[in-house]
N, C-alpha and C. Protein backbone atom coordinates (compact mmCIF):
# COMPACT_ATOMS: atom_id res chain seq x y z
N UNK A 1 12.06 34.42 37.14
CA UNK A 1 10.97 35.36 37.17
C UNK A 1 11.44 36.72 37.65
N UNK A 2 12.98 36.71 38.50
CA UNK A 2 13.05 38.19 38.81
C UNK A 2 13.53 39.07 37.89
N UNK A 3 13.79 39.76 37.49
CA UNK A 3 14.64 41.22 37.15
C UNK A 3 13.72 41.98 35.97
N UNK A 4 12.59 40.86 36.01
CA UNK A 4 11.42 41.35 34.79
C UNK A 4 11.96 40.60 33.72
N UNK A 5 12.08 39.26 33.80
CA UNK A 5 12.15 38.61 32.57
C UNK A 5 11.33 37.60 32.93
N UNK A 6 11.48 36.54 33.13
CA UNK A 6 10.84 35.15 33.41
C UNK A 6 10.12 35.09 32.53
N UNK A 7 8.83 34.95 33.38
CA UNK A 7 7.49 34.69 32.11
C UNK A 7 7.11 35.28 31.44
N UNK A 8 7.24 36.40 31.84
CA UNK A 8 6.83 37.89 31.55
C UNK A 8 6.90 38.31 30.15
N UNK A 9 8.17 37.80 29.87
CA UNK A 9 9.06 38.15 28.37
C UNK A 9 8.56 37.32 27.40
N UNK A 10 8.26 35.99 27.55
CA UNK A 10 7.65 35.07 26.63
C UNK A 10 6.30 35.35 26.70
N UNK A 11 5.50 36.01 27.24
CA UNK A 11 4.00 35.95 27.63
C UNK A 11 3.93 37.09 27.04
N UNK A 12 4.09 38.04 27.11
CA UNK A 12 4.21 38.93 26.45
C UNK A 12 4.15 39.06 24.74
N UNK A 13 4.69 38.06 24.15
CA UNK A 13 4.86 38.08 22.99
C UNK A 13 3.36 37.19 22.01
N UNK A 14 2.35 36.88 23.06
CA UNK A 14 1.26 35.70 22.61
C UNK A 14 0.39 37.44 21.99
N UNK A 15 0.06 36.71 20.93
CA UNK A 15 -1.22 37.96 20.34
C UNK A 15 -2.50 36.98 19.75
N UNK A 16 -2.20 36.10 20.38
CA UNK A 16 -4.13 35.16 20.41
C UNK A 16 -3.78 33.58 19.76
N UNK A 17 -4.00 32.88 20.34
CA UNK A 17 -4.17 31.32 19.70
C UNK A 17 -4.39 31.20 18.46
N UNK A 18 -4.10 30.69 17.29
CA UNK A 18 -4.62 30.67 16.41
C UNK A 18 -4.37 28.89 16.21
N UNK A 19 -5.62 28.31 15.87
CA UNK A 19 -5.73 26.60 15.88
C UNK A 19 -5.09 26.27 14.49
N UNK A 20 -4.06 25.33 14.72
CA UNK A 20 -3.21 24.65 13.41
C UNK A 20 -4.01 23.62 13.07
N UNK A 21 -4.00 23.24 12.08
CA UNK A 21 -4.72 21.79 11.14
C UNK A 21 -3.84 20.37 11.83
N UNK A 22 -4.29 19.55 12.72
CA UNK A 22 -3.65 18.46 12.87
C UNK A 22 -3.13 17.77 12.07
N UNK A 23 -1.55 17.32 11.95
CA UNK A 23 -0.69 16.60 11.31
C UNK A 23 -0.05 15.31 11.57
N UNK A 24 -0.52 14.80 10.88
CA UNK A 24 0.41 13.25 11.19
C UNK A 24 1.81 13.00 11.58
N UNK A 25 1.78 12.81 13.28
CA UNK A 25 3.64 13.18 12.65
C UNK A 25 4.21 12.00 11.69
N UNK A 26 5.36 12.46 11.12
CA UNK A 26 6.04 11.03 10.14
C UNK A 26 6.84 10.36 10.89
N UNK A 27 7.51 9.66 10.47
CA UNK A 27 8.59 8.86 11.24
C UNK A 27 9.24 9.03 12.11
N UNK A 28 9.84 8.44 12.99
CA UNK A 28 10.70 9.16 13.92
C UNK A 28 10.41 10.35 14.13
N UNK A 29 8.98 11.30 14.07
CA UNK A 29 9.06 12.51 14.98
C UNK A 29 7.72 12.04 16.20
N UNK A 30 7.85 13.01 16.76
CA UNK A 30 6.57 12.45 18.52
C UNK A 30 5.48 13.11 18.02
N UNK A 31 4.43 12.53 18.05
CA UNK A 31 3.10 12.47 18.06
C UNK A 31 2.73 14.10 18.93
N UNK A 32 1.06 14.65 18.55
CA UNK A 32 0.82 15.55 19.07
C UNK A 32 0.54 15.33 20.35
N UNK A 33 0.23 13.98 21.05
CA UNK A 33 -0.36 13.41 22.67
C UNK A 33 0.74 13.36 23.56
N UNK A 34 2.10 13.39 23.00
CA UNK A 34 3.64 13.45 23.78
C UNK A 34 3.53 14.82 24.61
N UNK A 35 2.99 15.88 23.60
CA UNK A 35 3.31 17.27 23.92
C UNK A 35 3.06 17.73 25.49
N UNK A 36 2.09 17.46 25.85
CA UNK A 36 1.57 17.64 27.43
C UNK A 36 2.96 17.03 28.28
N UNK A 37 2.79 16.03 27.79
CA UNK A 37 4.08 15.39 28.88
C UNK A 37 5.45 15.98 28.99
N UNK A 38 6.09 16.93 27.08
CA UNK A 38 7.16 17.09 27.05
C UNK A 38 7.02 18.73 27.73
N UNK A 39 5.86 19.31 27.77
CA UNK A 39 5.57 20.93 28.49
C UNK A 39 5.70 20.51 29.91
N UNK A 40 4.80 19.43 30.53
CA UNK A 40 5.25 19.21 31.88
C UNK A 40 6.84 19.07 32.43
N UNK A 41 7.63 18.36 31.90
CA UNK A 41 8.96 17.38 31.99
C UNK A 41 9.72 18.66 31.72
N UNK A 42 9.38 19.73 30.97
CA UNK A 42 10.52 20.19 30.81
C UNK A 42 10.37 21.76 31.97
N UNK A 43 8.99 21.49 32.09
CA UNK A 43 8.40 22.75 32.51
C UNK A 43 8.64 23.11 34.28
N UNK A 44 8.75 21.56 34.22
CA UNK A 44 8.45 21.37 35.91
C UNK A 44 9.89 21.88 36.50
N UNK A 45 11.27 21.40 36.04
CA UNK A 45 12.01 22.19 36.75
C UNK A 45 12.48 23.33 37.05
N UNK A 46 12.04 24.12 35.83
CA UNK A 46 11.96 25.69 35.89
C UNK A 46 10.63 25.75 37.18
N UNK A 47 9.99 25.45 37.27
CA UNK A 47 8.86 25.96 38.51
C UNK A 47 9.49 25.22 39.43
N UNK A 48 9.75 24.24 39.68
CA UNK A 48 11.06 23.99 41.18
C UNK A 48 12.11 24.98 41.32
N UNK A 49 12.75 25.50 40.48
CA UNK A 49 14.31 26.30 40.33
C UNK A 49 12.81 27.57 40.51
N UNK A 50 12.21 28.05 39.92
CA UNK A 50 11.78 29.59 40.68
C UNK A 50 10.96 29.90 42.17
N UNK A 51 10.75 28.41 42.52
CA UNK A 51 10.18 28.22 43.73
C UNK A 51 10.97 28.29 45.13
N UNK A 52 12.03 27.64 44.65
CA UNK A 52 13.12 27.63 45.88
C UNK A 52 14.13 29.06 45.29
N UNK A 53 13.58 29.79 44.67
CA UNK A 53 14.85 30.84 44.38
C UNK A 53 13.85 32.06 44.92
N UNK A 54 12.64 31.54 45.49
CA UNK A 54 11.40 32.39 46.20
C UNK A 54 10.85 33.47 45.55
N UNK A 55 10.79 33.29 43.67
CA UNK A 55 10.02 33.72 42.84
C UNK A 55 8.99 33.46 42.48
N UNK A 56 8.45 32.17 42.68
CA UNK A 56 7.47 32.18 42.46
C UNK A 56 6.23 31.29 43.67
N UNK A 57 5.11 31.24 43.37
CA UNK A 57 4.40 30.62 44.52
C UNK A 57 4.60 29.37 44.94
N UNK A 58 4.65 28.92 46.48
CA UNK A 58 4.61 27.79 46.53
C UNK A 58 3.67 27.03 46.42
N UNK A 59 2.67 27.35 46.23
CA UNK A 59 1.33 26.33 45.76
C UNK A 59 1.22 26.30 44.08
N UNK A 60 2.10 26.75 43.35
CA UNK A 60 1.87 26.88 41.89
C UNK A 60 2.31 25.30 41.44
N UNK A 61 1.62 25.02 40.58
CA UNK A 61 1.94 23.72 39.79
C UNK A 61 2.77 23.83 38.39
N UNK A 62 3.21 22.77 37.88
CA UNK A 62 3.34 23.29 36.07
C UNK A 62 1.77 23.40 35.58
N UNK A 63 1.24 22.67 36.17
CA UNK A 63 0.01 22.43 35.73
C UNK A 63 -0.88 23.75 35.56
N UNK A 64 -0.63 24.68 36.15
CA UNK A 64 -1.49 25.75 37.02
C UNK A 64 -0.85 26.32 35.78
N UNK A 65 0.64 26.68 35.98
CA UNK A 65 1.10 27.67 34.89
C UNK A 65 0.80 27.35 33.43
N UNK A 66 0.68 25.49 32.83
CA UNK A 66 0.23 25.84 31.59
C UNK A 66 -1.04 25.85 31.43
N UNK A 67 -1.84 25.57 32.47
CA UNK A 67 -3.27 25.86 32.17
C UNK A 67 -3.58 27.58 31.97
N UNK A 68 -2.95 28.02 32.72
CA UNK A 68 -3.00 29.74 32.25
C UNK A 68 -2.35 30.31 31.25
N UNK A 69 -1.27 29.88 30.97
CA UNK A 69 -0.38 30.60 29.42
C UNK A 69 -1.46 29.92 28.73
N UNK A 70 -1.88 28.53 28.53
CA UNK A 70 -2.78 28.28 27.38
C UNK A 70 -4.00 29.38 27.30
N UNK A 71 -4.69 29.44 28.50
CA UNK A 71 -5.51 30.39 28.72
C UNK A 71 -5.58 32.05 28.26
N UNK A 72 -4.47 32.16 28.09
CA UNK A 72 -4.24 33.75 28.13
C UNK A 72 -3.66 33.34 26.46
N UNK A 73 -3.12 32.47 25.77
CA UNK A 73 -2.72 32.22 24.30
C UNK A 73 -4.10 32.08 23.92
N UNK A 74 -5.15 31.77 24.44
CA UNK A 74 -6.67 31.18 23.75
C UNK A 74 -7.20 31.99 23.09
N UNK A 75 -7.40 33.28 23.67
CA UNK A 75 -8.28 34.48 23.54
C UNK A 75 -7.66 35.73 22.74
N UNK A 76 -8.41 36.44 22.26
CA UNK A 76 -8.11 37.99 21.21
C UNK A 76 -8.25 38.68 22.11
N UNK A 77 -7.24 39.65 22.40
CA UNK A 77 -7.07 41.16 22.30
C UNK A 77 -7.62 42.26 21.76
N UNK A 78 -8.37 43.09 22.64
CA UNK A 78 -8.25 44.05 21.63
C UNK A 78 -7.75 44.72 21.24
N UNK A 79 -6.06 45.12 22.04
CA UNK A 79 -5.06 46.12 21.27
C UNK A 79 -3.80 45.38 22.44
N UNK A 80 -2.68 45.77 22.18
CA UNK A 80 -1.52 45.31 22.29
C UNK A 80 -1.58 45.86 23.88
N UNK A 81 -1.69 47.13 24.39
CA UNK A 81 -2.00 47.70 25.95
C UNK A 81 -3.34 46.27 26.56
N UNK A 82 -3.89 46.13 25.64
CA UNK A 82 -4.46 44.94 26.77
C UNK A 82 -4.02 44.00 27.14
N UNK A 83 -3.20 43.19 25.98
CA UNK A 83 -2.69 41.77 26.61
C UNK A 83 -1.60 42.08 27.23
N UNK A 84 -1.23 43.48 27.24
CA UNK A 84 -0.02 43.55 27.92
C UNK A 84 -0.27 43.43 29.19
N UNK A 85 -1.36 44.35 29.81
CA UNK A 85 -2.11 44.22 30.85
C UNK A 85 -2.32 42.47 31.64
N UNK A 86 -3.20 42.08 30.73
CA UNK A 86 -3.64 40.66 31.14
C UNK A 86 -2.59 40.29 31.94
N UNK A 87 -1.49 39.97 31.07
CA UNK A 87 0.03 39.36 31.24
C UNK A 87 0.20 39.26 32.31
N UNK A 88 0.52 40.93 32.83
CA UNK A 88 0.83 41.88 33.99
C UNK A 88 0.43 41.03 34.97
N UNK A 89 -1.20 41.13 35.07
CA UNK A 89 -1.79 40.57 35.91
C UNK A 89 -1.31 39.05 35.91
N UNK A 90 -1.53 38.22 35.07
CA UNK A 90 -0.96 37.04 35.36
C UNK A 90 -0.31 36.50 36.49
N UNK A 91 0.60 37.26 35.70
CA UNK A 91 2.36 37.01 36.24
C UNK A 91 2.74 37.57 37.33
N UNK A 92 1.79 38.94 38.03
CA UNK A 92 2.01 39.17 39.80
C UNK A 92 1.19 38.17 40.15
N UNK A 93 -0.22 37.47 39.91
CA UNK A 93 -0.29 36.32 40.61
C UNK A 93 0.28 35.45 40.61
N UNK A 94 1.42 34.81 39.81
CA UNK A 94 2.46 33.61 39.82
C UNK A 94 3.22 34.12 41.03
N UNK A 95 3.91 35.30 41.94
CA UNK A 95 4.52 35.81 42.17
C UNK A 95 4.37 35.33 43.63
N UNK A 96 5.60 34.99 43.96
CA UNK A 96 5.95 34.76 45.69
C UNK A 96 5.33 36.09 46.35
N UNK A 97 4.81 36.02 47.51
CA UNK A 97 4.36 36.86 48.29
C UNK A 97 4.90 37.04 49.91
């Protein structure tokens, strides 16, 4: 999260949710109900590694963080200075204090 990259840089790049048509996965690929688990599992040690590197909050969850990137991916913009904004805001509340 420090030098102005972390979340910042990927969050930055969301310009509104847009809902895909559910797909069957085929063979040998993981189902859409895996996904939660594989965002947690992969998610969680990056929020341990920015927690003890005293970037980010210690009360933050993965949970917390993808409930808000989903949150902030959900919604329209009305121009590119806003979600940049939103972001902004976000991401100083993720922020060790």
């Amino acid at each position: 999260m420090g030098g102005g990259r972390g979340l910042a840089a990927p969050l930055r790049d969301l310009r509104g949710h847009q809902a895909r048509p559910h797909r069957r996965p085929q063979q040998g690929q993981r189902g859409a109900d895996e996904l939660p688990h594989l965002l947690y599992d992969a998610g969680e040690p990056l929020v341990r590694r920015a927690q003890e590197a005293g970037e980010l909050r210690d009360d933050a969850t993965i949970g917390d963080v993808i409930r808000m990137v989903s949150g902030i991916a959900g919604v329209a913009f009305e121009d590119d200075a806003q979600r940049d904004r939103v972001i902004a805001m976000a991401v100083d509340g993720l922020r060790a204090r």
